[in-house]
PDB file of N, CA and C in Angstrom:
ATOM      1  N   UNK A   1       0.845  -1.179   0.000  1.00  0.00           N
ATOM      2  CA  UNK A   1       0.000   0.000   0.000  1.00  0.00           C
ATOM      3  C   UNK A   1       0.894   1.248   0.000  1.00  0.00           C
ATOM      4  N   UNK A   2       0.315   2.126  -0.953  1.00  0.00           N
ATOM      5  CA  UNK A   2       1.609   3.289  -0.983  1.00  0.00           C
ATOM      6  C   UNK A   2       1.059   4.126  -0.149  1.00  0.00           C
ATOM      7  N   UNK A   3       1.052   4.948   0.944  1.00  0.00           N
ATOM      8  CA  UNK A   3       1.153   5.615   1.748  1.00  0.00           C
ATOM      9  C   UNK A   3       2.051   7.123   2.117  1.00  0.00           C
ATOM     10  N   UNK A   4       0.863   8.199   2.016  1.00  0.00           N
ATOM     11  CA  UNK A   4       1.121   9.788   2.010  1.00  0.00           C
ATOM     12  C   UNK A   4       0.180  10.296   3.152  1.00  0.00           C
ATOM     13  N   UNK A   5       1.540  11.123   4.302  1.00  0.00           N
ATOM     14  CA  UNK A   5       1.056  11.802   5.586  1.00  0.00           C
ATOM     15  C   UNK A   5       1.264  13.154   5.000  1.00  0.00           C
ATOM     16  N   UNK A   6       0.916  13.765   5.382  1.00  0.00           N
ATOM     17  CA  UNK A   6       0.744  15.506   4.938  1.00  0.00           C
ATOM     18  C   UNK A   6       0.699  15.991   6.405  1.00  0.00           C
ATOM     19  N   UNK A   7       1.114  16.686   6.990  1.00  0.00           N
ATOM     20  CA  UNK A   7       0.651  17.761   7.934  1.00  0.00           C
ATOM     21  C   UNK A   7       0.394  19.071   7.379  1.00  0.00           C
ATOM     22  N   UNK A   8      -0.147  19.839   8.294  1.00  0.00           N
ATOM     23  CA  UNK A   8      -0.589  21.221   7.181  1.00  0.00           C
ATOM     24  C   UNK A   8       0.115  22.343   8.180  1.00  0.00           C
ATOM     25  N   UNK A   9       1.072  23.234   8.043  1.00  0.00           N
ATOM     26  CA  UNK A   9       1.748  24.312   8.910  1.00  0.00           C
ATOM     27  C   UNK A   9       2.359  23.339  10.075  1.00  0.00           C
ATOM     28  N   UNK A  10       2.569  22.210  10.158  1.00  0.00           N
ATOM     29  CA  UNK A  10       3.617  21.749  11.145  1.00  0.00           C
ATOM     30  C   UNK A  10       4.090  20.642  10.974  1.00  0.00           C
ATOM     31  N   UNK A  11       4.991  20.099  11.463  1.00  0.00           N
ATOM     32  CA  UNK A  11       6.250  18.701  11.681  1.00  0.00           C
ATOM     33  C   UNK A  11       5.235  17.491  11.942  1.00  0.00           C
ATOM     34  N   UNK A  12       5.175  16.052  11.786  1.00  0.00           N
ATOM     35  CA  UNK A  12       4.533  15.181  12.263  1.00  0.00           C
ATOM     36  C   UNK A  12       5.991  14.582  12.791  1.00  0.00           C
ATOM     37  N   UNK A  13       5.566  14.200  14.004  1.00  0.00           N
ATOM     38  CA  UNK A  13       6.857  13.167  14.785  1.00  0.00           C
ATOM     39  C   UNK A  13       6.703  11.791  14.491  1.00  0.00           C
ATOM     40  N   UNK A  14       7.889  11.236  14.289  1.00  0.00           N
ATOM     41  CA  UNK A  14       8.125   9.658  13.808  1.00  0.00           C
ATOM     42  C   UNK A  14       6.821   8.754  14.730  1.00  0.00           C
ATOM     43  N   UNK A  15       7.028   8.886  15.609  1.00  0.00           N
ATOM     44  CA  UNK A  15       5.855   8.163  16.726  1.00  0.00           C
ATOM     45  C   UNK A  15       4.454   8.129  16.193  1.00  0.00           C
ATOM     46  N   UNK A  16       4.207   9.949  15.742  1.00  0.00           N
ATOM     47  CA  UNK A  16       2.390   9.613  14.916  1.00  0.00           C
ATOM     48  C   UNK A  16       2.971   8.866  13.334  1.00  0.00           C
ATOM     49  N   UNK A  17       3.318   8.770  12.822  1.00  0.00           N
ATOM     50  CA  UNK A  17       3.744   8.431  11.419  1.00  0.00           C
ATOM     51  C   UNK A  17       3.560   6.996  11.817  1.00  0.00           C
ATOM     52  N   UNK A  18       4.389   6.514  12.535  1.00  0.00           N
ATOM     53  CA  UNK A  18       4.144   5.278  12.850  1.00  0.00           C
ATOM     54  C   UNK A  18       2.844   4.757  13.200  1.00  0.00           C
ATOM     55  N   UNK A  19       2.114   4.903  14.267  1.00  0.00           N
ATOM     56  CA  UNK A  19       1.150   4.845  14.728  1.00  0.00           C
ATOM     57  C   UNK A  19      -0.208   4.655  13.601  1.00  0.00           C
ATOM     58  N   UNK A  20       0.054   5.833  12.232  1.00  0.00           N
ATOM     59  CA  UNK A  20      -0.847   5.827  11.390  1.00  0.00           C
ATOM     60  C   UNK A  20      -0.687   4.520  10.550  1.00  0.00           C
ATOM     61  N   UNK A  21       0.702   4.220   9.992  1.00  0.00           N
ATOM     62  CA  UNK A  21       0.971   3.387   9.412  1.00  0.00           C
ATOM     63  C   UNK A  21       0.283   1.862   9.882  1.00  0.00           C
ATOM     64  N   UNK A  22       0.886   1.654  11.644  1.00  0.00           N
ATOM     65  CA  UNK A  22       0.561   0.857  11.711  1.00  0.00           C
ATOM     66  C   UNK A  22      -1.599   0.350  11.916  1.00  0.00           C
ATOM     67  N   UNK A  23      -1.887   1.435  12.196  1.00  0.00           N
ATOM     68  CA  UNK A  23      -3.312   1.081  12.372  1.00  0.00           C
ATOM     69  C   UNK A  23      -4.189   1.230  10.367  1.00  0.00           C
ATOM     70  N   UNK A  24      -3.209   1.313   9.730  1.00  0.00           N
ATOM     71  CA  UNK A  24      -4.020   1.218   8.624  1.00  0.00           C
ATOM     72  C   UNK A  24      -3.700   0.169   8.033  1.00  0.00           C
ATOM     73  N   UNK A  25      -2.395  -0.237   8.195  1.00  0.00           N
ATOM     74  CA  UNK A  25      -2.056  -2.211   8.091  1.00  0.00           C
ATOM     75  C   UNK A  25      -3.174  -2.805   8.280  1.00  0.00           C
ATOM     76  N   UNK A  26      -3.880  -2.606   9.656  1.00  0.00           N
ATOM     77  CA  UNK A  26      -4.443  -3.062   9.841  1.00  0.00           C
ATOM     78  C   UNK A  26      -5.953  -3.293   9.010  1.00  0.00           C
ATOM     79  N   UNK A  27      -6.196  -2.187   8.409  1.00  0.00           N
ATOM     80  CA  UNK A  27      -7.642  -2.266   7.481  1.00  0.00           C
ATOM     81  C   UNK A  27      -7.185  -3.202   5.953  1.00  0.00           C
ATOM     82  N   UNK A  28      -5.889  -3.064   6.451  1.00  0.00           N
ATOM     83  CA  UNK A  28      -5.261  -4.501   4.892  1.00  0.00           C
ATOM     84  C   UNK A  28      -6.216  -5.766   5.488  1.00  0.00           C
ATOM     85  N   UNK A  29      -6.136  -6.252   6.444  1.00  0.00           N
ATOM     86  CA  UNK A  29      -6.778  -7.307   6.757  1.00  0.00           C
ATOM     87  C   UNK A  29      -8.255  -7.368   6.569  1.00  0.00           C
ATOM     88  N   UNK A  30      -9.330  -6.350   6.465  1.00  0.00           N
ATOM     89  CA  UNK A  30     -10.496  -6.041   5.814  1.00  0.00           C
ATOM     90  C   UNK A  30     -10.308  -6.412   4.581  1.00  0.00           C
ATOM     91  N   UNK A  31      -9.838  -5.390   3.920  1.00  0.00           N
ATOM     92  CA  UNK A  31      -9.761  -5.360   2.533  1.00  0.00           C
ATOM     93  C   UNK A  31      -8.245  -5.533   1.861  1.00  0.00           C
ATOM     94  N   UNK A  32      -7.855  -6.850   1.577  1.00  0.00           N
ATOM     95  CA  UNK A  32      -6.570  -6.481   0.812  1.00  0.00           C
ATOM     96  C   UNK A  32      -6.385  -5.873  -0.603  1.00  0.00           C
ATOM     97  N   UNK A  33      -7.452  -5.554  -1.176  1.00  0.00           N
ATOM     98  CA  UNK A  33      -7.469  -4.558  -2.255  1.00  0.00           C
ATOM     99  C   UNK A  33      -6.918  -3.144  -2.171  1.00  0.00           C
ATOM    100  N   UNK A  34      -6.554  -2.077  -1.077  1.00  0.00           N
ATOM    101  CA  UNK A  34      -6.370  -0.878  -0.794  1.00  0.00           C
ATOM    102  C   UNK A  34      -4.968  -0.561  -1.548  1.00  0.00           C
ATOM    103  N   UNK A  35      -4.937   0.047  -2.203  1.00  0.00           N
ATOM    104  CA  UNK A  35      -4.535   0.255  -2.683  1.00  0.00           C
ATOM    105  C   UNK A  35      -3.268   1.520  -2.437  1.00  0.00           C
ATOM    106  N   UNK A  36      -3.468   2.486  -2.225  1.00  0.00           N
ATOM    107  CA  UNK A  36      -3.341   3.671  -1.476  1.00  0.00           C
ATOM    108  C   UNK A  36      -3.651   4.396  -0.343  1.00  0.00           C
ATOM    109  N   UNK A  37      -3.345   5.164   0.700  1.00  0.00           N
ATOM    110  CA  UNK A  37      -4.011   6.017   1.714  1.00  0.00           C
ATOM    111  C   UNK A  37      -3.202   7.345   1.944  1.00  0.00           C
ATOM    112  N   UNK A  38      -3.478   8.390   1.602  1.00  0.00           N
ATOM    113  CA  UNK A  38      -4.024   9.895   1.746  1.00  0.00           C
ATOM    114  C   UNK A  38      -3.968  10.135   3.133  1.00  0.00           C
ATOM    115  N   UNK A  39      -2.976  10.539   4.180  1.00  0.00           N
ATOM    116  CA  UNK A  39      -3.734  11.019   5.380  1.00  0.00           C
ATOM    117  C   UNK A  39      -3.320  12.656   5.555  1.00  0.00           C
ATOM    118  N   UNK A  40      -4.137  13.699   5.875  1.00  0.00           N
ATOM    119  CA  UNK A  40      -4.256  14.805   5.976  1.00  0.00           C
ATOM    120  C   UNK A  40      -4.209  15.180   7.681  1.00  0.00           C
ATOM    121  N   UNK A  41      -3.165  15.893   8.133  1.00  0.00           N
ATOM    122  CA  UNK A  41      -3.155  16.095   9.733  1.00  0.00           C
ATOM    123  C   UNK A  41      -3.259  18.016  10.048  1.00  0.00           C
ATOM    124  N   UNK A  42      -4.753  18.148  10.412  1.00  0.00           N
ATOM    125  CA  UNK A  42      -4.645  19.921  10.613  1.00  0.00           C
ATOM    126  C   UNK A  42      -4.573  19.989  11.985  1.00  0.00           C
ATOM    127  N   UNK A  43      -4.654  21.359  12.205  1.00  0.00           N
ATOM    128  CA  UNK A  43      -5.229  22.116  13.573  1.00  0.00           C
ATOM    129  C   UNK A  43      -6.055  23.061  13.369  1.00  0.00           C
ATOM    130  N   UNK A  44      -6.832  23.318  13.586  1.00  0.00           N
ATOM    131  CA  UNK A  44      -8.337  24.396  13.633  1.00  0.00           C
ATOM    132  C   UNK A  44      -7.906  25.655  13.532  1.00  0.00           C
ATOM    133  N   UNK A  45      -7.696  25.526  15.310  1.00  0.00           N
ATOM    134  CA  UNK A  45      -7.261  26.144  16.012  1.00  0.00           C
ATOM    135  C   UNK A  45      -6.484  26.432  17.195  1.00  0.00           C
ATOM    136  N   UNK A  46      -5.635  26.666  17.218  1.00  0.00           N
ATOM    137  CA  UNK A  46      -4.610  26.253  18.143  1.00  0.00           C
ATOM    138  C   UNK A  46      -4.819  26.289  19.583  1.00  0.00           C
ATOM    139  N   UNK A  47      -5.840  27.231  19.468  1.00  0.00           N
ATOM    140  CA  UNK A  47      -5.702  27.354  21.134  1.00  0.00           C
ATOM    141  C   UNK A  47      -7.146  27.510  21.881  1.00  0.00           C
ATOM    142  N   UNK A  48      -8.040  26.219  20.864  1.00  0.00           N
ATOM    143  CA  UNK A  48      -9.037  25.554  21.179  1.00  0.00           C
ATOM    144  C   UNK A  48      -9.680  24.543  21.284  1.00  0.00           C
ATOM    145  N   UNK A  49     -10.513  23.927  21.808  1.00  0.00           N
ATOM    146  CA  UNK A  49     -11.115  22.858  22.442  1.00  0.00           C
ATOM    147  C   UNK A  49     -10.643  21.480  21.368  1.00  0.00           C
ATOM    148  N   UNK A  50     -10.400  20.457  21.097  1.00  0.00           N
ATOM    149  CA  UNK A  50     -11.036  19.424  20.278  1.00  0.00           C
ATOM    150  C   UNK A  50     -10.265  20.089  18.432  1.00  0.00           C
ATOM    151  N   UNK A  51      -9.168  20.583  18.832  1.00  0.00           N
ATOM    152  CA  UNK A  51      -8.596  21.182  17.512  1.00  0.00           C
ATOM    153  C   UNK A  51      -7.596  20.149  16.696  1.00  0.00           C
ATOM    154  N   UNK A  52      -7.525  18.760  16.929  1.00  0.00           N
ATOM    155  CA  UNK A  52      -6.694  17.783  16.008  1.00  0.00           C
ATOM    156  C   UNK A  52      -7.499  17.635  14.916  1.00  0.00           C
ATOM    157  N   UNK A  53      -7.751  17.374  13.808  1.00  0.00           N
ATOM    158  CA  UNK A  53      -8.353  16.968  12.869  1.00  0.00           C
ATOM    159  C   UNK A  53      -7.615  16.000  11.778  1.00  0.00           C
ATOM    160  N   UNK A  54      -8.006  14.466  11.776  1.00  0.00           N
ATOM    161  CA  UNK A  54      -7.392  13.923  10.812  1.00  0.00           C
ATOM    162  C   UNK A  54      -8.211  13.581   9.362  1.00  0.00           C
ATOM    163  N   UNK A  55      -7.642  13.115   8.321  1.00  0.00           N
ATOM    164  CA  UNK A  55      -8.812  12.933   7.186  1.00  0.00           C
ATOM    165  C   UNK A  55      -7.817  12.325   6.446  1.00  0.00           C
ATOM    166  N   UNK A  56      -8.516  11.054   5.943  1.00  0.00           N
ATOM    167  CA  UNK A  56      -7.855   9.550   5.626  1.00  0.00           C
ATOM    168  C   UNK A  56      -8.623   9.441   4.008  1.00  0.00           C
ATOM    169  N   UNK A  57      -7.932   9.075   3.063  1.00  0.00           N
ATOM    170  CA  UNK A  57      -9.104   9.081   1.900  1.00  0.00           C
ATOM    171  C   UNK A  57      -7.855   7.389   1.397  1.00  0.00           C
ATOM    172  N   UNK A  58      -9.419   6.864   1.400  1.00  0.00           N
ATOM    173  CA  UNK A  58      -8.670   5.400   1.030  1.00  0.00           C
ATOM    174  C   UNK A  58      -8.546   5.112  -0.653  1.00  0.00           C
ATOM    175  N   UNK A  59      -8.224   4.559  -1.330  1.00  0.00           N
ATOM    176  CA  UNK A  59      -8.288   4.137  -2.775  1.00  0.00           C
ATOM    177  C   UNK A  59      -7.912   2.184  -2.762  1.00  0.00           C
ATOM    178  N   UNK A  60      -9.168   1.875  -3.215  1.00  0.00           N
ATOM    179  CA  UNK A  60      -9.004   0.426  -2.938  1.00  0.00           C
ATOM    180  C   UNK A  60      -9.558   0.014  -4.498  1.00  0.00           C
ATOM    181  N   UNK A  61      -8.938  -1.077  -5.409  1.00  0.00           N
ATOM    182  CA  UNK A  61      -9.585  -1.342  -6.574  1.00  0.00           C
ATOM    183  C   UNK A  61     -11.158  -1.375  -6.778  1.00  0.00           C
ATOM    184  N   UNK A  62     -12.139  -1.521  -5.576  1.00  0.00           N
ATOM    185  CA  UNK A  62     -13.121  -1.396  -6.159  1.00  0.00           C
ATOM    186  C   UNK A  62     -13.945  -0.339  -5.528  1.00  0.00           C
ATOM    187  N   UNK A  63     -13.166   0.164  -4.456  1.00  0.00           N
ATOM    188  CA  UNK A  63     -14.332   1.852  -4.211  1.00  0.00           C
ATOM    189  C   UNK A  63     -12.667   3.013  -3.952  1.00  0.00           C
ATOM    190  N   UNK A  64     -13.371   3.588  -3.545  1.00  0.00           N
ATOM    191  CA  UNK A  64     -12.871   4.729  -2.605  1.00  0.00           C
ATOM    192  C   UNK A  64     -13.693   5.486  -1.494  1.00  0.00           C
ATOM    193  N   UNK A  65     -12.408   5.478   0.172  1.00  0.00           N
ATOM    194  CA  UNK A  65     -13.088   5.417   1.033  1.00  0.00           C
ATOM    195  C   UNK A  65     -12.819   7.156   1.613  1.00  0.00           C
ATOM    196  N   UNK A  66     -13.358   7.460   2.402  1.00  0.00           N
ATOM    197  CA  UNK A  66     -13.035   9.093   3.031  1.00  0.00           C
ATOM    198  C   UNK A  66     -13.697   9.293   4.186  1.00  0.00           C
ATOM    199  N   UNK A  67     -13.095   9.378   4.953  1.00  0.00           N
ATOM    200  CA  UNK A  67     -13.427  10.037   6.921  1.00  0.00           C
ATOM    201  C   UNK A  67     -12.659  11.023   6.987  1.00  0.00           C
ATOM    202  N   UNK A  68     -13.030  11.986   8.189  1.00  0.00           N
ATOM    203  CA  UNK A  68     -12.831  12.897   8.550  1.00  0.00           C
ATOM    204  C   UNK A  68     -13.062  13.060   9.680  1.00  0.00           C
ATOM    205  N   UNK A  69     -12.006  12.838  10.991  1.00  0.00           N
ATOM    206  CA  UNK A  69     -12.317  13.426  12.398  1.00  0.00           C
ATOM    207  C   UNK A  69     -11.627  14.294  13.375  1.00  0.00           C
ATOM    208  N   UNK A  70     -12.504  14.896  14.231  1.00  0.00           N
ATOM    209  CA  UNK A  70     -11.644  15.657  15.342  1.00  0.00           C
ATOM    210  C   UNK A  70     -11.708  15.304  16.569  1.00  0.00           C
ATOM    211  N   UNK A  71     -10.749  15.440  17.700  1.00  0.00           N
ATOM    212  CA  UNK A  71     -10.593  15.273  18.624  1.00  0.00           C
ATOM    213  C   UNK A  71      -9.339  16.818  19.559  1.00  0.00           C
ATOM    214  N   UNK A  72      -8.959  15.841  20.449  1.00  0.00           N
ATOM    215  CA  UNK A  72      -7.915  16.278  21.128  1.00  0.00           C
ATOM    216  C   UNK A  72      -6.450  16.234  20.963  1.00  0.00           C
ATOM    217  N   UNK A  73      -6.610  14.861  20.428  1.00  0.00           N
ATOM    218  CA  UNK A  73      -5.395  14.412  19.963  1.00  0.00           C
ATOM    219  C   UNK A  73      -5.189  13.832  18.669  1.00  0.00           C
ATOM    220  N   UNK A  74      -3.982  13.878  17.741  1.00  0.00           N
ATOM    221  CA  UNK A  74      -3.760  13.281  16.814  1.00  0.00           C
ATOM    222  C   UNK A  74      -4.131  11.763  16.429  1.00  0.00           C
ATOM    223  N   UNK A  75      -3.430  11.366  17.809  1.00  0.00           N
ATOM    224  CA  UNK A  75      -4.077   9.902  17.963  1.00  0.00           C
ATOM    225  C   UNK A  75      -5.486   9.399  18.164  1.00  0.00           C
ATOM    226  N   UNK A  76      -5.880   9.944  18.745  1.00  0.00           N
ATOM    227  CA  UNK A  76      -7.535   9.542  19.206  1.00  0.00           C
ATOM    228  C   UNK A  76      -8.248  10.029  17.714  1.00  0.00           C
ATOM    229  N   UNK A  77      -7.920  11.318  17.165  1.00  0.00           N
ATOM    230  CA  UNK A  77      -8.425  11.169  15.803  1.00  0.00           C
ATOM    231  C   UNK A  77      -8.255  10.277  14.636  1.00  0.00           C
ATOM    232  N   UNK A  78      -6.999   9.566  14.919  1.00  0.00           N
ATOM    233  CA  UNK A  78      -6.911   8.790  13.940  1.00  0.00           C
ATOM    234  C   UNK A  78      -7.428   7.599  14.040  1.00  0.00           C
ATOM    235  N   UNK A  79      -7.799   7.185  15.423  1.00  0.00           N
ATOM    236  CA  UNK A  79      -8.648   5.539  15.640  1.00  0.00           C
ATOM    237  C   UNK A  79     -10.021   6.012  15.315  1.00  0.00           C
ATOM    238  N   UNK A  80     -10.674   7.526  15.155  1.00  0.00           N
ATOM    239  CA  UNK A  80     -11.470   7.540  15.010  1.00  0.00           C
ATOM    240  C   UNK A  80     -11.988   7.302  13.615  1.00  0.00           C
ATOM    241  N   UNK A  81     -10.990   8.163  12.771  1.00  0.00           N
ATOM    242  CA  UNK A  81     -11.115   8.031  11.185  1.00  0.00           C
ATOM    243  C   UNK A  81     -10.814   6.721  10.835  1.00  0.00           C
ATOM    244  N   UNK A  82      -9.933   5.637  11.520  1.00  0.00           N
ATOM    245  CA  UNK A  82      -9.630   4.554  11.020  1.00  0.00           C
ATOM    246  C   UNK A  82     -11.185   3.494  11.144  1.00  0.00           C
ATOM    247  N   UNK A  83     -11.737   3.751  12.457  1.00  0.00           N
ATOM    248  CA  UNK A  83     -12.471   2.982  13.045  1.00  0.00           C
ATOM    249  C   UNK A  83     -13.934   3.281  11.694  1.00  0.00           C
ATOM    250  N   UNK A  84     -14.159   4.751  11.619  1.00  0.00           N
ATOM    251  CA  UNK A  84     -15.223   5.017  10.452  1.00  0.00           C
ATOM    252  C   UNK A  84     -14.888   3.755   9.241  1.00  0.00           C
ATOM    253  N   UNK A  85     -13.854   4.382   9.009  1.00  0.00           N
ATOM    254  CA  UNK A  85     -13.236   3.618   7.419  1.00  0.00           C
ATOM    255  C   UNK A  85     -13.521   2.361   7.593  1.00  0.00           C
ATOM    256  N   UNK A  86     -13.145   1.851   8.535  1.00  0.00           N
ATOM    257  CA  UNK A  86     -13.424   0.217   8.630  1.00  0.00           C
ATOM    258  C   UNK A  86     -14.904   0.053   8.604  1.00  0.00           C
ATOM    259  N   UNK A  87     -15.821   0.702   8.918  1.00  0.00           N
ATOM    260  CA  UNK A  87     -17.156   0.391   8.768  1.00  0.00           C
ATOM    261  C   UNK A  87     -17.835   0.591   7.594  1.00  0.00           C
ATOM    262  N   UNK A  88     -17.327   1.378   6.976  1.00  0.00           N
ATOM    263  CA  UNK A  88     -17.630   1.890   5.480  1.00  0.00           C
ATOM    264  C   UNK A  88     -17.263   0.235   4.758  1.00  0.00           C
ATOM    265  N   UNK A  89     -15.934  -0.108   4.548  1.00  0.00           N
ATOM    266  CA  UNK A  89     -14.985  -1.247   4.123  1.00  0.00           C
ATOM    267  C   UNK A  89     -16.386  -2.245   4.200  1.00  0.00           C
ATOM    268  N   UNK A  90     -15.942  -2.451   5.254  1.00  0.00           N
ATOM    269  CA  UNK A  90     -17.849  -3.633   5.926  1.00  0.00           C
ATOM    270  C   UNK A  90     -18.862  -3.706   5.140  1.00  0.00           C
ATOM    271  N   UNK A  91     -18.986  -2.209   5.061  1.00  0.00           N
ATOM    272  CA  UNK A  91     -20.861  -1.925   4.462  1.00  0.00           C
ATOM    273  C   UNK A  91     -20.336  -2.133   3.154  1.00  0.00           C
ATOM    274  N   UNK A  92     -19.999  -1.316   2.418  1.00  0.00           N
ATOM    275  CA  UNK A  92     -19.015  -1.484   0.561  1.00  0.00           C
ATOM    276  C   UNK A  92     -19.293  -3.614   0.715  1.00  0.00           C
ATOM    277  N   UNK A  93     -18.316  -3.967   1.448  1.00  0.00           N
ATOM    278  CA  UNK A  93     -18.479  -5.889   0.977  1.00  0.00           C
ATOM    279  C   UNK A  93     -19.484  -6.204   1.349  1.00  0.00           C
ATOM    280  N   UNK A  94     -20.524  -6.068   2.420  1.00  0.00           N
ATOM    281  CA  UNK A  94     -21.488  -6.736   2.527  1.00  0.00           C
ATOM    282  C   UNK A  94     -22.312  -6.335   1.459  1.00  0.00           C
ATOM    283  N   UNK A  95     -22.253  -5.161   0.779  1.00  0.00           N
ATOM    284  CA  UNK A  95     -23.118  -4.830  -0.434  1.00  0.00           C
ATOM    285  C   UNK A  95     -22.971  -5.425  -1.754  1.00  0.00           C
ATOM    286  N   UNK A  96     -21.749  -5.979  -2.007  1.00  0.00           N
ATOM    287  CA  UNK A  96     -20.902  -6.579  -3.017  1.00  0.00           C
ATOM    288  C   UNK A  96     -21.669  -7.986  -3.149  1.00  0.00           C
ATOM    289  N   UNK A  97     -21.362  -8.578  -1.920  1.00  0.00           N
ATOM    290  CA  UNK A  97     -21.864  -9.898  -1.848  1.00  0.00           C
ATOM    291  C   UNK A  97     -23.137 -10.296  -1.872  1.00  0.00           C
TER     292      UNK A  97
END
């Protein structure tokens, strides 16, 4: 899976890079079709409530997937966008079949 992190006006540390990598391995096991993943890392606003925002856009041979979440943290947004995606993945094959 070819794999692109973007941050937008700041540094991502090896630790979230990792972290993303490894929890989207994990949606290989859903779908081994994926082809690609897109992850987008903002901040709102810096010096307000719930300002992490991640946004994941999947490319898999037979759809393409896209979440978008916020939180507190980088991390907690990204189990969130991962956790969406995986349900999308779900609904897409159970519709297939």
């Amino acid at each position: 899976m070819n794999l692109q992190i973007q941050a937008i006006h700041f540094n991502v540390g090896n630790e979230l890079k990792q972290l993303i990598k490894k929890t989207l391995n994990k949606l290989l096991l859903v779908d081994a079709n994926i082809i690609s993943a897109k992850v987008l890392l903002k901040l709102s606003k810096p010096s307000s409530y719930k300002n992490k925002i991640v946004e994941i856009i999947l490319l898999s041979k037979k759809s393409k997937y896209f979440a978008k979440k916020q939180s507190n943290s980088f991390e907690e947004s990204s189990d969130l966008v991962i956790q969406a995606l995986r349900k999308q993945i779900i609904k897409q094959k159970n519709k297939l079949s």
